[in-house]
Each structure stands twice: as C-alpha cells, then as structure tokens.
C-alpha atoms as a PDB file:
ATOM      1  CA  UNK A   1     -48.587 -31.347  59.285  1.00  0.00           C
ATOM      2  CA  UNK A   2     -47.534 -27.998  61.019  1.00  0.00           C
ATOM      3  CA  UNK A   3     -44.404 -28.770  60.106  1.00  0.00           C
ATOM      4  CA  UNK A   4     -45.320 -29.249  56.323  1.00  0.00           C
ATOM      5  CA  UNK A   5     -47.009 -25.980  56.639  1.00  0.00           C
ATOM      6  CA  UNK A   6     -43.848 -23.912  57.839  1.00  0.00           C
ATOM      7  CA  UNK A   7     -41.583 -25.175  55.662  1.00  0.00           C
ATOM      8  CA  UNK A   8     -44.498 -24.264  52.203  1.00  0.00           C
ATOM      9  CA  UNK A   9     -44.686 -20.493  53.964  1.00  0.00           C
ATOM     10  CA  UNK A  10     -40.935 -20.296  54.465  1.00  0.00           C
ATOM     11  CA  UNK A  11     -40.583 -21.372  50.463  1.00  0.00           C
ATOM     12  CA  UNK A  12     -43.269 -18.865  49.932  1.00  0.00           C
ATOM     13  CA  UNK A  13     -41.462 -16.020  51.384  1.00  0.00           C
ATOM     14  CA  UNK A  14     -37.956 -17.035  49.702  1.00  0.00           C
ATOM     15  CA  UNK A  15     -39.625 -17.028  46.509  1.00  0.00           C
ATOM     16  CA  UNK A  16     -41.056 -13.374  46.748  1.00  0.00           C
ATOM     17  CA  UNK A  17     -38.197 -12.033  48.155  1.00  0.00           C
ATOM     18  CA  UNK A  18     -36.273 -13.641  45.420  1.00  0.00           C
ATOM     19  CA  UNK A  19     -38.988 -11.756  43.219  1.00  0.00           C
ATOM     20  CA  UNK A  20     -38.913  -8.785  45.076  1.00  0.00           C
ATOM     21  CA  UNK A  21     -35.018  -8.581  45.023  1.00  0.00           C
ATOM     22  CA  UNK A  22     -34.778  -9.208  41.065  1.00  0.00           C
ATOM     23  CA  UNK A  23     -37.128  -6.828  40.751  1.00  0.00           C
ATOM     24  CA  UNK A  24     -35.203  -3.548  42.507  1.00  0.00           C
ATOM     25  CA  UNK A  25     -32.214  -4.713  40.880  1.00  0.00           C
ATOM     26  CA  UNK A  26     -33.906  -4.382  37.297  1.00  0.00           C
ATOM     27  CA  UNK A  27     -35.425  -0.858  38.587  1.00  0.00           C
ATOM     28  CA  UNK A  28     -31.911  -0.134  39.471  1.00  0.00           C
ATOM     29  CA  UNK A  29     -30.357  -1.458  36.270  1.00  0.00           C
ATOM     30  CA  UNK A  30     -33.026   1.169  34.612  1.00  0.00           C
ATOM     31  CA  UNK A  31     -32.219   3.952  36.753  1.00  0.00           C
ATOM     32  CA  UNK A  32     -28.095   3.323  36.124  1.00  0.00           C
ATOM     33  CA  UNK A  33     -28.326   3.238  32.377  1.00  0.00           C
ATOM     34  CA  UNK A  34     -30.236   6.456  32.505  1.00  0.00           C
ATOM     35  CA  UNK A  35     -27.979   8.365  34.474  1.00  0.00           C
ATOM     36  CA  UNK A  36     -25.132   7.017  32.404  1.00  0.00           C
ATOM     37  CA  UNK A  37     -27.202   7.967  29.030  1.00  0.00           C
ATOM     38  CA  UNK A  38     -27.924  11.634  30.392  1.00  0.00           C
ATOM     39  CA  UNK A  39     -24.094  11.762  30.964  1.00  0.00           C
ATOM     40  CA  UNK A  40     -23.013  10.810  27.754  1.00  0.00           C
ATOM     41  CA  UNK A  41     -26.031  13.553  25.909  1.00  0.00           C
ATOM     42  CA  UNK A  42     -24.481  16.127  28.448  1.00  0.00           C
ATOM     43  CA  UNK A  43     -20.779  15.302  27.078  1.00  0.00           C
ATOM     44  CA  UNK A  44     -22.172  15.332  23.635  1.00  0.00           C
ATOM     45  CA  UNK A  45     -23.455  18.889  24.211  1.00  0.00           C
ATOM     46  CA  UNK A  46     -19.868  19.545  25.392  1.00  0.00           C
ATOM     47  CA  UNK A  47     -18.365  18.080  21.983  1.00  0.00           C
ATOM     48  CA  UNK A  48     -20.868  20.295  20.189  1.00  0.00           C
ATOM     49  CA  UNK A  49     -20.446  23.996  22.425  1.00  0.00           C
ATOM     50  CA  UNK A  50     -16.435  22.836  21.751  1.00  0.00           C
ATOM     51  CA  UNK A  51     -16.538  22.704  18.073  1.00  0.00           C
ATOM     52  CA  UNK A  52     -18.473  26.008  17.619  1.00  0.00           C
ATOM     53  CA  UNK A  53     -15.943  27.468  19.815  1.00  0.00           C
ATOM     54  CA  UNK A  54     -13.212  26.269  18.004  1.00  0.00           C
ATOM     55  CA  UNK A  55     -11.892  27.923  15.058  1.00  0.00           C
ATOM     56  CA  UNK A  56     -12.632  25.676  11.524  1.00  0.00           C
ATOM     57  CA  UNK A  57     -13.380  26.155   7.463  1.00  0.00           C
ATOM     58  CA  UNK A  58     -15.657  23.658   8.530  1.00  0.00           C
ATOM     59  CA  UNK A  59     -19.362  25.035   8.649  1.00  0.00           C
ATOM     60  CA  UNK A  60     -22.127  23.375  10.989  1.00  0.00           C
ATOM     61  CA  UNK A  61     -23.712  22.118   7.987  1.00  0.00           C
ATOM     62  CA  UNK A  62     -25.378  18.248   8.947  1.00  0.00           C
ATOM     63  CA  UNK A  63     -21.595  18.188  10.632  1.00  0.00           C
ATOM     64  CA  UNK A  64     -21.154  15.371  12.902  1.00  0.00           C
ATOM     65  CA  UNK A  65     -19.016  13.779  15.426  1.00  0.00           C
ATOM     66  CA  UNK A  66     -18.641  10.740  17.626  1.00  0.00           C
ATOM     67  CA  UNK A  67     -17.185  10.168  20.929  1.00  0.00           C
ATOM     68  CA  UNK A  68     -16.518   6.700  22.707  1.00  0.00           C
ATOM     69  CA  UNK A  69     -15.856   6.121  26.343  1.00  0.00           C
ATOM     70  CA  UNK A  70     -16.629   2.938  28.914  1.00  0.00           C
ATOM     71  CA  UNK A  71     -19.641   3.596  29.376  1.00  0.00           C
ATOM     72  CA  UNK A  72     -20.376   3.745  25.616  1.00  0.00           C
ATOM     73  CA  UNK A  73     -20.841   6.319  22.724  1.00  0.00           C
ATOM     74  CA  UNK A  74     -22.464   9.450  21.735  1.00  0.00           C
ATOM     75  CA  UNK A  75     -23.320  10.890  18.417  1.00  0.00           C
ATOM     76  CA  UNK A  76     -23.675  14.186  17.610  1.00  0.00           C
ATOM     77  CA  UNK A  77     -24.935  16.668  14.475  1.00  0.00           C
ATOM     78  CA  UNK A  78     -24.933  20.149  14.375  1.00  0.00           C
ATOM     79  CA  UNK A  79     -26.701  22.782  12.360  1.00  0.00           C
ATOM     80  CA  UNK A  80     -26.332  26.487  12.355  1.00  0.00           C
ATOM     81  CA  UNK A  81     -29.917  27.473  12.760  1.00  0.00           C
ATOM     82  CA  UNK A  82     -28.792  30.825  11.042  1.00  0.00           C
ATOM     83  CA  UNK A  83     -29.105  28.818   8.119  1.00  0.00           C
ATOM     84  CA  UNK A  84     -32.968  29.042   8.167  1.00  0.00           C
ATOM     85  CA  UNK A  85     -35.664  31.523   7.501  1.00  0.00           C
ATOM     86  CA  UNK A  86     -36.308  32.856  11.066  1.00  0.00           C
ATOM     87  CA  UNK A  87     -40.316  33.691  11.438  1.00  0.00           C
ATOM     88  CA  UNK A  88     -39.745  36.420  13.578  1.00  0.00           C
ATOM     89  CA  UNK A  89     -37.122  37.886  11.628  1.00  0.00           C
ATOM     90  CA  UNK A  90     -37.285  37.566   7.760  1.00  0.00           C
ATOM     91  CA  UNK A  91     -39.364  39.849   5.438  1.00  0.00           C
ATOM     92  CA  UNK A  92     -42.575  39.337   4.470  1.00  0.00           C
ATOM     93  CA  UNK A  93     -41.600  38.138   1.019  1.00  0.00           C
ATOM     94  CA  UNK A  94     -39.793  35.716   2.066  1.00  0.00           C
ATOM     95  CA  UNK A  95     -42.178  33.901   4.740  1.00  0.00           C
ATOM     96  CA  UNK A  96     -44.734  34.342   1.359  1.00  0.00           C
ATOM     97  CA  UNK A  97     -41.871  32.484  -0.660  1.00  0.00           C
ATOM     98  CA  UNK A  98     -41.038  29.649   1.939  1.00  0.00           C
ATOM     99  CA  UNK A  99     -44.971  29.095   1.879  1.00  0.00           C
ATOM    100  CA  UNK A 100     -45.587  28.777  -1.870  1.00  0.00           C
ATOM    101  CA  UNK A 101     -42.225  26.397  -1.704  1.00  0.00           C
ATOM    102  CA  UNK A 102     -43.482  24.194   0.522  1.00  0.00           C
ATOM    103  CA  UNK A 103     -47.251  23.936  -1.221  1.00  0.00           C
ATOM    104  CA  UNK A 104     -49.501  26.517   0.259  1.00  0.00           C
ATOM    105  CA  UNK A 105     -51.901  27.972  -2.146  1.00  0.00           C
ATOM    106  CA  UNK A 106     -50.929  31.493  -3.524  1.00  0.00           C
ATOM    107  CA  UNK A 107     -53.154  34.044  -2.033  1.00  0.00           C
ATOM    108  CA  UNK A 108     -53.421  31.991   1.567  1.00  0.00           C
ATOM    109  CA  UNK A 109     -49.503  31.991   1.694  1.00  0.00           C
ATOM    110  CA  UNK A 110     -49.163  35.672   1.081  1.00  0.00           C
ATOM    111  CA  UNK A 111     -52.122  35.876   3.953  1.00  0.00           C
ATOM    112  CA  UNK A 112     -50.731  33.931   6.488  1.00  0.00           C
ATOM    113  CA  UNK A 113     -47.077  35.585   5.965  1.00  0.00           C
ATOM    114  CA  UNK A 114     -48.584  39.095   7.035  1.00  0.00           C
ATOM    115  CA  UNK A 115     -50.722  38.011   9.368  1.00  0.00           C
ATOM    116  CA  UNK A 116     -46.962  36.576  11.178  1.00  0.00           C
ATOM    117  CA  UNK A 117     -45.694  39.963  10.255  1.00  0.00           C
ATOM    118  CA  UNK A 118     -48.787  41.628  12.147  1.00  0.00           C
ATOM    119  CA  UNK A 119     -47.981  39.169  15.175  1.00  0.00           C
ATOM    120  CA  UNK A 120     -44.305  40.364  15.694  1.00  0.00           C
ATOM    121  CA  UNK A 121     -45.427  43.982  15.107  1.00  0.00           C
ATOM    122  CA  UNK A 122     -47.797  44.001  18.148  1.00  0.00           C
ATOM    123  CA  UNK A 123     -45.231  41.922  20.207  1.00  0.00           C
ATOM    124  CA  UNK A 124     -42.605  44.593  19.355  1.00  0.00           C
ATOM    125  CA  UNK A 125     -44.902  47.516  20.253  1.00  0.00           C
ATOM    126  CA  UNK A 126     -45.700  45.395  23.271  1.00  0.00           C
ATOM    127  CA  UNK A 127     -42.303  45.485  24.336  1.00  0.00           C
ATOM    128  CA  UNK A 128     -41.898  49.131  23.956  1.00  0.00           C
ATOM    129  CA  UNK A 129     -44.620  49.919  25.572  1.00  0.00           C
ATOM    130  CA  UNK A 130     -43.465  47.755  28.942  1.00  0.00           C
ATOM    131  CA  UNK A 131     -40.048  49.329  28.844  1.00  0.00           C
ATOM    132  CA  UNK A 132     -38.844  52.487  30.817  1.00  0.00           C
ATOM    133  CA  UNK A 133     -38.684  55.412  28.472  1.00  0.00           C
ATOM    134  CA  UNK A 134     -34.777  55.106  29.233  1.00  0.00           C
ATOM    135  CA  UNK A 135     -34.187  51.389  29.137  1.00  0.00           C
ATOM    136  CA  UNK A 136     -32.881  50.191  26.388  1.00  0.00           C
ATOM    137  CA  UNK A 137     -33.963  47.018  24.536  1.00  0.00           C
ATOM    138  CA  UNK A 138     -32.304  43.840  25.486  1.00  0.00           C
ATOM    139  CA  UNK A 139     -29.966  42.293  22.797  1.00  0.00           C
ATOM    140  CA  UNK A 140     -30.882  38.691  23.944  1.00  0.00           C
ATOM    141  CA  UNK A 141     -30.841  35.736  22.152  1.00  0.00           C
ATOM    142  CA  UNK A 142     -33.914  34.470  23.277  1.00  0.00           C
ATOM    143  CA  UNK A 143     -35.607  38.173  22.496  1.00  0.00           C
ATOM    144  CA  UNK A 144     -37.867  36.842  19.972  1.00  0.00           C
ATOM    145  CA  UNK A 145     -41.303  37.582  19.128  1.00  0.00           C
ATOM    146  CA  UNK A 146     -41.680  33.550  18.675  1.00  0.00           C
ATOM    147  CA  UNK A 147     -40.632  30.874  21.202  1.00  0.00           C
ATOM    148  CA  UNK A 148     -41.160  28.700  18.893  1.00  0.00           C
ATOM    149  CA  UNK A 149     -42.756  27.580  15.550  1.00  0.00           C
ATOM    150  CA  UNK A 150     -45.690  25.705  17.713  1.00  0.00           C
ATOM    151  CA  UNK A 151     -46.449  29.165  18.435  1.00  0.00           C
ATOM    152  CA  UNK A 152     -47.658  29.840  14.600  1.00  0.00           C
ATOM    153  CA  UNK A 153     -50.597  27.708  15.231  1.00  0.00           C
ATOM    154  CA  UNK A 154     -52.396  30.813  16.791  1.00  0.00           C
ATOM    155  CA  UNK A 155     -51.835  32.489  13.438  1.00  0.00           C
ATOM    156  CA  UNK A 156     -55.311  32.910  12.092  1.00  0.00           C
ATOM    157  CA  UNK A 157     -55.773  30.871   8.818  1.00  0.00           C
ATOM    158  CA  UNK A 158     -52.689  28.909   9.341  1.00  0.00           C
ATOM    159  CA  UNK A 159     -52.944  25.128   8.796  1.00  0.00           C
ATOM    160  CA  UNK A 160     -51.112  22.697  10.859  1.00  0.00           C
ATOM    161  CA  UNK A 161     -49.987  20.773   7.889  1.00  0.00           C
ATOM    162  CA  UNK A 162     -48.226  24.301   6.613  1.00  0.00           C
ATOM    163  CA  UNK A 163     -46.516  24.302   9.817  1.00  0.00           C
ATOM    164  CA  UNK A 164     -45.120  20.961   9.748  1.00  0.00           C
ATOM    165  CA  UNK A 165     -44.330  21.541   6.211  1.00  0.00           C
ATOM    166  CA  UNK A 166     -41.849  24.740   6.810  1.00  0.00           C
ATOM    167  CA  UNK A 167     -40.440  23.120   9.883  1.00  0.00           C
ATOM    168  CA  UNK A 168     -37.145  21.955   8.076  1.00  0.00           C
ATOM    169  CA  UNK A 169     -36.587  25.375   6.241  1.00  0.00           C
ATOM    170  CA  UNK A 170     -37.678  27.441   9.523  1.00  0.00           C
ATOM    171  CA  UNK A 171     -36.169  28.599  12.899  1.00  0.00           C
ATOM    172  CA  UNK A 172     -36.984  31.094  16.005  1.00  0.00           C
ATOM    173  CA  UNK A 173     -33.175  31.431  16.027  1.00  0.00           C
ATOM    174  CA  UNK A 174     -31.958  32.993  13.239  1.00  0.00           C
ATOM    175  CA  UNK A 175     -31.472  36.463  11.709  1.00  0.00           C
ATOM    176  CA  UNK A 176     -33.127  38.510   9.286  1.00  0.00           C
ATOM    177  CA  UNK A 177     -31.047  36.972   6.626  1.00  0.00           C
ATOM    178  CA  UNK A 178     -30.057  34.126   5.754  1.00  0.00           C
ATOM    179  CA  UNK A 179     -26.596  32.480   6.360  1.00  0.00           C
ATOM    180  CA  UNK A 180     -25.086  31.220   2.783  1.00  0.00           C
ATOM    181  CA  UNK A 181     -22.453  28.890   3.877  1.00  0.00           C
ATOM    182  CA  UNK A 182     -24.668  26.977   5.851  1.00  0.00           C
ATOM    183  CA  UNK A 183     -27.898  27.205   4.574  1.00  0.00           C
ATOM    184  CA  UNK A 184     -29.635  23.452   3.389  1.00  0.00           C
ATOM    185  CA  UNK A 185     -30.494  23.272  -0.708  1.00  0.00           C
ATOM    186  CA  UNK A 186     -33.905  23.816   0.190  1.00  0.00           C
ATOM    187  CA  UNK A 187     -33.961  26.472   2.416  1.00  0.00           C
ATOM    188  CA  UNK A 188     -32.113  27.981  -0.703  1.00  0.00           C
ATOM    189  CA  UNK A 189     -34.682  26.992  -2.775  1.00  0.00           C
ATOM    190  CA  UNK A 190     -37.434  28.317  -0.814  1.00  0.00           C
ATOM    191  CA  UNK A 191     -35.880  32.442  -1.249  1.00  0.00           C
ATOM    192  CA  UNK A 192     -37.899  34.361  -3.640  1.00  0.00           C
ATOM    193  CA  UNK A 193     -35.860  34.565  -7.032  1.00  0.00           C
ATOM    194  CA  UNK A 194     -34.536  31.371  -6.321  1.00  0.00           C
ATOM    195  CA  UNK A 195     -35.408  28.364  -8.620  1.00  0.00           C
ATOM    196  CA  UNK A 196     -34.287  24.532  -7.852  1.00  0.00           C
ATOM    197  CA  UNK A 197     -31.282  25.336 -10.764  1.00  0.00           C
ATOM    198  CA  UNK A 198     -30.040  28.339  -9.179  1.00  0.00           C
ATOM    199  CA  UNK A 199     -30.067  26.539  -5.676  1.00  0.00           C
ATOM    200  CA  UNK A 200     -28.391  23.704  -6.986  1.00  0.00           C
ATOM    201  CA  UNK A 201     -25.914  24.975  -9.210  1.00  0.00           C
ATOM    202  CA  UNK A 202     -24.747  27.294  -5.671  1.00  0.00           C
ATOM    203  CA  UNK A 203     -24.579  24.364  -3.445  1.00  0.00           C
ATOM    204  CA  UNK A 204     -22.014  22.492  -6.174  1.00  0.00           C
ATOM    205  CA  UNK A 205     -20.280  25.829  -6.177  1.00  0.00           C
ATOM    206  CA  UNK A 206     -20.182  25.947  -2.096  1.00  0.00           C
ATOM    207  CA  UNK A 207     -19.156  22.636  -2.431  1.00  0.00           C
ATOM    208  CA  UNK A 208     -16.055  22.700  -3.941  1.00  0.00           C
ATOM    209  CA  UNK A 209     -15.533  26.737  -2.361  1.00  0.00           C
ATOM    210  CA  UNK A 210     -17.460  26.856   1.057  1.00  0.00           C
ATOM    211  CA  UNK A 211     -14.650  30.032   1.816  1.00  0.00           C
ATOM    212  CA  UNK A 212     -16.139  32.284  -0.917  1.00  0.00           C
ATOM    213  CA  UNK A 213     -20.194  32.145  -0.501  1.00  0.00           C
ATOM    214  CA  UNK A 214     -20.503  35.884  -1.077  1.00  0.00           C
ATOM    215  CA  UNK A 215     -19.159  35.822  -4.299  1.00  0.00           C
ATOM    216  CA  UNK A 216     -20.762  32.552  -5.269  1.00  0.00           C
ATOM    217  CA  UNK A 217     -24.562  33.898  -4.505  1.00  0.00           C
ATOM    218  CA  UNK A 218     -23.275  37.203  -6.635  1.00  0.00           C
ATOM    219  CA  UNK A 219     -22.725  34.542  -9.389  1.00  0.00           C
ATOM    220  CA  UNK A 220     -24.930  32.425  -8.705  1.00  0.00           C
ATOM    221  CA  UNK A 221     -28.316  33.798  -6.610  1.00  0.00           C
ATOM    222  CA  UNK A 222     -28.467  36.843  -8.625  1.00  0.00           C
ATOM    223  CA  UNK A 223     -31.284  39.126  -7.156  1.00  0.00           C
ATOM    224  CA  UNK A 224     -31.740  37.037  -4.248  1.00  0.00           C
ATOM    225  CA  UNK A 225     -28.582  37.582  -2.678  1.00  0.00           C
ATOM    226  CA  UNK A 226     -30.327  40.426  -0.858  1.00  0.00           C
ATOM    227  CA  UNK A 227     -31.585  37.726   1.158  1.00  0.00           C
ATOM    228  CA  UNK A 228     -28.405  35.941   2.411  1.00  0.00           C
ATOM    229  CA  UNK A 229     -25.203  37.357   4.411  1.00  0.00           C
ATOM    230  CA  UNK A 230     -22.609  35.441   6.195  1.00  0.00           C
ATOM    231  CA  UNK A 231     -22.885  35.956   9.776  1.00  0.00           C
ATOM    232  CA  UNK A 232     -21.012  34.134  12.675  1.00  0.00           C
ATOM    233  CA  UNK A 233     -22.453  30.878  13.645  1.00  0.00           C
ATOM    234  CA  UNK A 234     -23.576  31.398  17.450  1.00  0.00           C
ATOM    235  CA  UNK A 235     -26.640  29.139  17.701  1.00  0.00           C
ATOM    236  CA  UNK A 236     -26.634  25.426  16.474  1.00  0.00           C
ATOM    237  CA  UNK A 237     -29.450  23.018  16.860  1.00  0.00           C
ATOM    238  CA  UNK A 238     -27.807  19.783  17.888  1.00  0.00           C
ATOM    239  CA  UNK A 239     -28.931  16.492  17.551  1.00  0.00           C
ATOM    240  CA  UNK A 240     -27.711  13.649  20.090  1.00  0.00           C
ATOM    241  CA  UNK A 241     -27.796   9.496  20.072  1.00  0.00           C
ATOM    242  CA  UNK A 242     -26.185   7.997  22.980  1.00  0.00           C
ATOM    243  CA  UNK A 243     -25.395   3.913  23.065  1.00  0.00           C
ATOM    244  CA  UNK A 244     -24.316   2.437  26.158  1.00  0.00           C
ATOM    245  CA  UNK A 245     -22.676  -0.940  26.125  1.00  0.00           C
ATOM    246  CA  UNK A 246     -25.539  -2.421  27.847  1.00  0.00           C
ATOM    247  CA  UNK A 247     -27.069  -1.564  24.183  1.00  0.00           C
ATOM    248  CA  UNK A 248     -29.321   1.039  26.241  1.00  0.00           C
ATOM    249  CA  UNK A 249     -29.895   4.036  23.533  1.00  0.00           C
ATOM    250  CA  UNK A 250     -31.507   7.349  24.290  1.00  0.00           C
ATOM    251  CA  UNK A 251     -31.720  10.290  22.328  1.00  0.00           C
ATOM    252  CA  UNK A 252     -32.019  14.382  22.377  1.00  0.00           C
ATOM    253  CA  UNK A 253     -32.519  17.037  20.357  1.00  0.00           C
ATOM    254  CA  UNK A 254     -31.267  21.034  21.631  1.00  0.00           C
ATOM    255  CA  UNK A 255     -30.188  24.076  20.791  1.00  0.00           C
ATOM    256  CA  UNK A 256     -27.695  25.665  22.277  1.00  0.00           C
ATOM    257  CA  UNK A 257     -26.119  29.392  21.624  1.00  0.00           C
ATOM    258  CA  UNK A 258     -22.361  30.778  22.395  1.00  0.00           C
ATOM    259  CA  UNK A 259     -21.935  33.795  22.973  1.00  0.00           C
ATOM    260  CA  UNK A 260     -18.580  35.878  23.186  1.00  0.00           C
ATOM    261  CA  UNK A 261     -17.759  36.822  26.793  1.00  0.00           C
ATOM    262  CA  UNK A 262     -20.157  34.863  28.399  1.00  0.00           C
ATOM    263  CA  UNK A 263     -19.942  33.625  31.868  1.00  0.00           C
ATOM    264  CA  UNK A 264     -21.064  30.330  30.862  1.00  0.00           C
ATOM    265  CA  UNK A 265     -19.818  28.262  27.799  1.00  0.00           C
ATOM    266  CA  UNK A 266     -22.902  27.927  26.106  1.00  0.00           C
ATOM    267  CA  UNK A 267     -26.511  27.892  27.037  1.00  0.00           C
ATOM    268  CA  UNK A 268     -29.194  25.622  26.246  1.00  0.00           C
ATOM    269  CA  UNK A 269     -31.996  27.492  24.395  1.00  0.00           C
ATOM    270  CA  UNK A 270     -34.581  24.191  23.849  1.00  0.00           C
ATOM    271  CA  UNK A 271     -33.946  20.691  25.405  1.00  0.00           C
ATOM    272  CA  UNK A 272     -36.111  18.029  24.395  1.00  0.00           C
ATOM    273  CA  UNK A 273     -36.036  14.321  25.118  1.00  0.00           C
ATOM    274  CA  UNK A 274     -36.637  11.853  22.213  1.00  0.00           C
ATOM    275  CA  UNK A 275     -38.100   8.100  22.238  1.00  0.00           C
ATOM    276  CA  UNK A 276     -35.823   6.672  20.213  1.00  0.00           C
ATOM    277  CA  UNK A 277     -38.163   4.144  18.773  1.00  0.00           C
ATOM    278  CA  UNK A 278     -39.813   7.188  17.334  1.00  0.00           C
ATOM    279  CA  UNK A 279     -36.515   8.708  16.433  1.00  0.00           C
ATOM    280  CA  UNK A 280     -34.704   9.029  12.997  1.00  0.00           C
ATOM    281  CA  UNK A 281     -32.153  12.146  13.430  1.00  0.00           C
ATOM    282  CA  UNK A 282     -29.307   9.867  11.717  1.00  0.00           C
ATOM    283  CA  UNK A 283     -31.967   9.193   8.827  1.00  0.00           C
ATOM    284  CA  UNK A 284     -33.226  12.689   7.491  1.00  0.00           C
ATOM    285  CA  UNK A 285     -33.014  15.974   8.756  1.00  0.00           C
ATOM    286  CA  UNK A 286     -35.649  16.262  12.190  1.00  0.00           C
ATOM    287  CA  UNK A 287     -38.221  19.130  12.501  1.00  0.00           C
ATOM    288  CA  UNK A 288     -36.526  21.734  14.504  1.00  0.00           C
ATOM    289  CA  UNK A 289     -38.099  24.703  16.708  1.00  0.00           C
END
C-alpha cells in the first residue's frame, strides 16, 4: 500500500510540474512576442521619422508604408497634423466654423469657440507672467496652451459629444493656419467660406497638382484662402500595426515631430498603446490628440 501511495504522489508532482512548466513557457511565449511587437512599432516609428526626413512631392496625406522582416511586419500611416485646425492656434472664426461643421448649434458654437480663445489668453498671460522680464519665450513644439483635445472638456458649456465630433478635423499640433497640401476634404470643408463644392472641387484639383496648392485655393477657396498656407511638414501623427509570424498583432498610435538641427532624430510628442480588438486605424481615419 505505501508503495501504491508513493508512486500516486510521485505522478502527482510530475503532473504539476508538467503544468507548472507549460505554464512559464506560455508566460514566456507572451512576454517574447511583446518584446518582438514593441520592436517592430519602434522600427515603424523609424520608417516614419525617415520619410519626413527625406525629401518627396509626396505629402503625409493617409501616406503609408510597410516593412517585413523575420520576425514579421509593420504598417505604418502618416499624417501631417499641420493639416488640422489647431485649438490653440486658429482664430476664433474658425474654431466657430469647425463647430457649426460638425453639428453644434449656432449660438453655442460661437460660445464655446471664445470661451477656448479666453482659455489660451489666460495661459499666455500665465506664461508671461512666470517668465524673467529678459527671458525670452520658448519656441517649443510642445509650447501649447493645450496638451491635448481631452483638455477641452474643462471648457465651460462644451459637450463631450462636440469633442469627439471635431477630433478628426482638430490637433494641439498645428499652426495658426492651415496646411493646403495636406489638409483632409473635411477639414477643408469645415473653414469658414468653404462649402462641400468648393472643398471638393480643390481636392480634385490637388489631386491631379499637389505641387501648386497656393494657386489652386486662389482658384479655388476664394476668401478662405486666408486660412491656409503651406508650411513644412515637421509633426506627423503616425499610426502603427505590427504582425508577427506567430500571428501576434499589436498596435500604436504617436506623434512624433522633426526638427532641423536636432540632437535627436525625432521626438515622440504622444505615445499611446492600442487593443487591437478595439482598433480600426487601417479602416477610417482614428481620433487624434
């Protein structure tokens, strides 16, 4: 009987360090397809800091690229985020304009647009106010009186649905203008001046002559054109989709700026990690900011 007894423990132990084993080596299967995903989002970030850096007729308009190596492939888009209405940045007008574009009632857009006008105000006088009399300000990218568009939801009167509604057309990265050669139909659409003809009729145009934007919105934007200028194309929101072989797939969406004379090749401005059960960057354009 003792016998019979040691030999049922010995089986018992085999069998849950048999279970014990298998499980580390899934934890560790886990752990090596993450490290290989991060890898191939980093190189994708790479591809993307590379291609603003190099020299094209190209704009970063919903432009994409794919690399493939053993461990497996990345996917990458880029936007120019100059190619949006920046919050802290454009005129009044204009935030009033994207508003009404997107649905907000009349009077409450043209309410919430200078109450985000009052905002940067008081963050600019802020600043001034901090700074020694003979400092000058800091010509950052990251300077911005918004971090980013989350940050509207302190705006009194704003609705989160309005918020989630501009978040295509809007950025915390742009300029006080608007880029033309890379600016999306409906960010176009959403300028004051600017009907859904007029925007279309100017994409076809950039279409088929993305060299000459400031003499297609001339022809084409008319009185909005105060509203756009062609500026280089330093930050780019990029959106990443990395497949290993394994069939392990991760996602990311950034932005990243380059800056001339930098010490460091680009810089990563917003990192954010993506389930990508709940992810569709390949599908539509995602909410940036």
């Amino acid at each position: 009987m003792t016998v019979l007894w040691s030999i049922a423990l010995l089986s018992a132990l085999a069998m849950a360090a048999s279970v014990t084993f298998r499980g580390f080596a899934g934890v560790m299967a886990v752990e090596r397809d993450q490290v290989q995903a991060e890898a191939l989002l980093t190189g994708g970030l790479e591809m993307a800091a590379g291609t603003m850096q190099t020299p094209s007729d190209s704009p970063l308009t919903e432009l994409e690229t794919t690399a493939t190596l053993d461990t497996g492939t990345v996917r990458v888009r880029l936007n120019d985020e100059g190619g949006r209405i920046d919050i802290g940045k454009a005129p009044v007008e204009v935030l009033t304009s994207m508003f009404r574009y997107v649905g907000v009632p009349v009077a409450a857009a043209g309410i919430v647009a200078q109450r985000i006008v009052e905002r940067r105000s008081k963050a600019a006088s802020s600043d001034i106010g901090s700074r020694p009399s003979n400092q000058a300000p800091q010509l950052s990218i990251t300077n911005q009186p918004f971090a980013d568009l989350g940050q509207l939801h302190s705006i009194p009167e704003m609705e989160p649905q309005w918020i989630e509604a501009i978040a295509p057309l809007a950025t915390v990265f742009g300029n006080q203008t608007v880029n033309p050669l890379t600016a999306p139909l409906a960010v176009i659409a959403a300028l004051p001046g600017v009907d859904a003809q007029r925007a279309a009729a100017f994409i076809n145009a950039r279409r088929n002559s993305p060299s000459d934007a400031d003499r297609l919105v001339r022809l084409h934007l008319g009185p909005a054109q105060q509203y756009f200028a062609v500026k280089p194309q330093r930050v780019a929101s990029v959106d990443l989709t990395a497949e290993l072989v394994s069939g392990y797939t991760t996602t990311a969406h950034a932005v990243i700026v380059v800056l001339p004379q930098d010490s460091q090749p680009y810089r990563v401005l917003i990192w954010t990690a993506i389930p990508y059960a709940k992810a569709s960057i390949w599908g539509r354009p995602m909410a940036h900011g």
